[in-house]
Protein backbone atom coordinates (compact mmCIF):
# COMPACT_ATOMS: atom_id res chain seq x y z
CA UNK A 1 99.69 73.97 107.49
CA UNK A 2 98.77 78.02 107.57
CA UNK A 3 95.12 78.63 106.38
CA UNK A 4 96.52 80.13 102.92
CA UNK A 5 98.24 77.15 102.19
CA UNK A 6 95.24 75.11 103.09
CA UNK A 7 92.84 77.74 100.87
CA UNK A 8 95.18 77.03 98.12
CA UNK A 9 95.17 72.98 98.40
CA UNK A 10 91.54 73.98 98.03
CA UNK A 11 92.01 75.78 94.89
CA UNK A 12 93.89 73.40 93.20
CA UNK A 13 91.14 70.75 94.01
CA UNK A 14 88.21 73.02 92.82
CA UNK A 15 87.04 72.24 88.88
CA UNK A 16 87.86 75.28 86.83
CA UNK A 17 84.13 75.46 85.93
CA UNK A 18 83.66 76.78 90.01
CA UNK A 19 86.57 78.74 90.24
CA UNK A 20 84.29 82.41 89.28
CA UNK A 21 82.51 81.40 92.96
CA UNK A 22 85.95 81.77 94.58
CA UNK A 23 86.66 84.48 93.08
CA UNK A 24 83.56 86.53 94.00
CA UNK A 25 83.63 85.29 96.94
CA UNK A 26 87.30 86.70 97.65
CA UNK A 27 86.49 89.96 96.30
CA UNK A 28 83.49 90.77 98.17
CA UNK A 29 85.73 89.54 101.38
CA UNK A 30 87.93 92.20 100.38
CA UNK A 31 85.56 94.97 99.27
CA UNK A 32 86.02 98.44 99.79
CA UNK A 33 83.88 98.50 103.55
CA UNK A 34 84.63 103.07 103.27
CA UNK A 35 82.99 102.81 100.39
CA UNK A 36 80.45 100.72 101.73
CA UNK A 37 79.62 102.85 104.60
CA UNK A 38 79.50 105.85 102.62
CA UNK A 39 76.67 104.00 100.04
CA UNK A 40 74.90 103.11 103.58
CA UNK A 41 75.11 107.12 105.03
CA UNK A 42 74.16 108.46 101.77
CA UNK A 43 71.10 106.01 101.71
CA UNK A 44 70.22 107.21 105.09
CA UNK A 45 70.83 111.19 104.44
CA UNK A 46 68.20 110.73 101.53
CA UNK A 47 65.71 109.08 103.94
CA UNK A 48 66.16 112.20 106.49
CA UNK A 49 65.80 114.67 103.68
CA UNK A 50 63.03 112.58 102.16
CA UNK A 51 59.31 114.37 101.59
CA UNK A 52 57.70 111.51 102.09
CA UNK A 53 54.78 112.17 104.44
CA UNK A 54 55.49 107.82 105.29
CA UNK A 55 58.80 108.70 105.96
CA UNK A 56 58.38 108.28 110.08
CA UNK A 57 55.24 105.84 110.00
CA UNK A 58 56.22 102.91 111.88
CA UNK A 59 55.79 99.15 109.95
CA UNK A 60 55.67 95.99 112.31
CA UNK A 61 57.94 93.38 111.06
CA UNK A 62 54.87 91.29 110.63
CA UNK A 63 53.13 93.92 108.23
CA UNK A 64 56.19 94.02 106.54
CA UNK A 65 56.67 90.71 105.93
CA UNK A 66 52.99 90.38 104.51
CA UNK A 67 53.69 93.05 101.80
């Protein structure tokens, strides 16, 4: 039995109530990674143009897990 076939045995067995899971599940397996990266570079671009006199302060990940 192939893995889709199997995934779909699954399907049929899952309540109808649980099927919305699957279905976000599957899309965010398929999402868009180009668009993805491009949220993740424009994220970072803002930090390097950032004012913030912070910007380059470093945080422990213990200090930054206490705020």
């Amino acid at each position: 039995m192939s893995d889709k076939e199997r995934i779909m045995q699954l399907v049929d067995k899952t309540p109808e109530y649980k099927l919305g899971y699957i279905i976000a599940y599957i899309q965010g397996l398929n999402a868009d990674e180009e668009a993805d990266d491009s949220f993740c570079e424009k994220l970072y671009q803002d930090y390097l143009n950032s004012d913030d006199p912070d910007k380059d302060e470093f945080v422990s990940l213990e200090d930054a897990a206490r705020a």
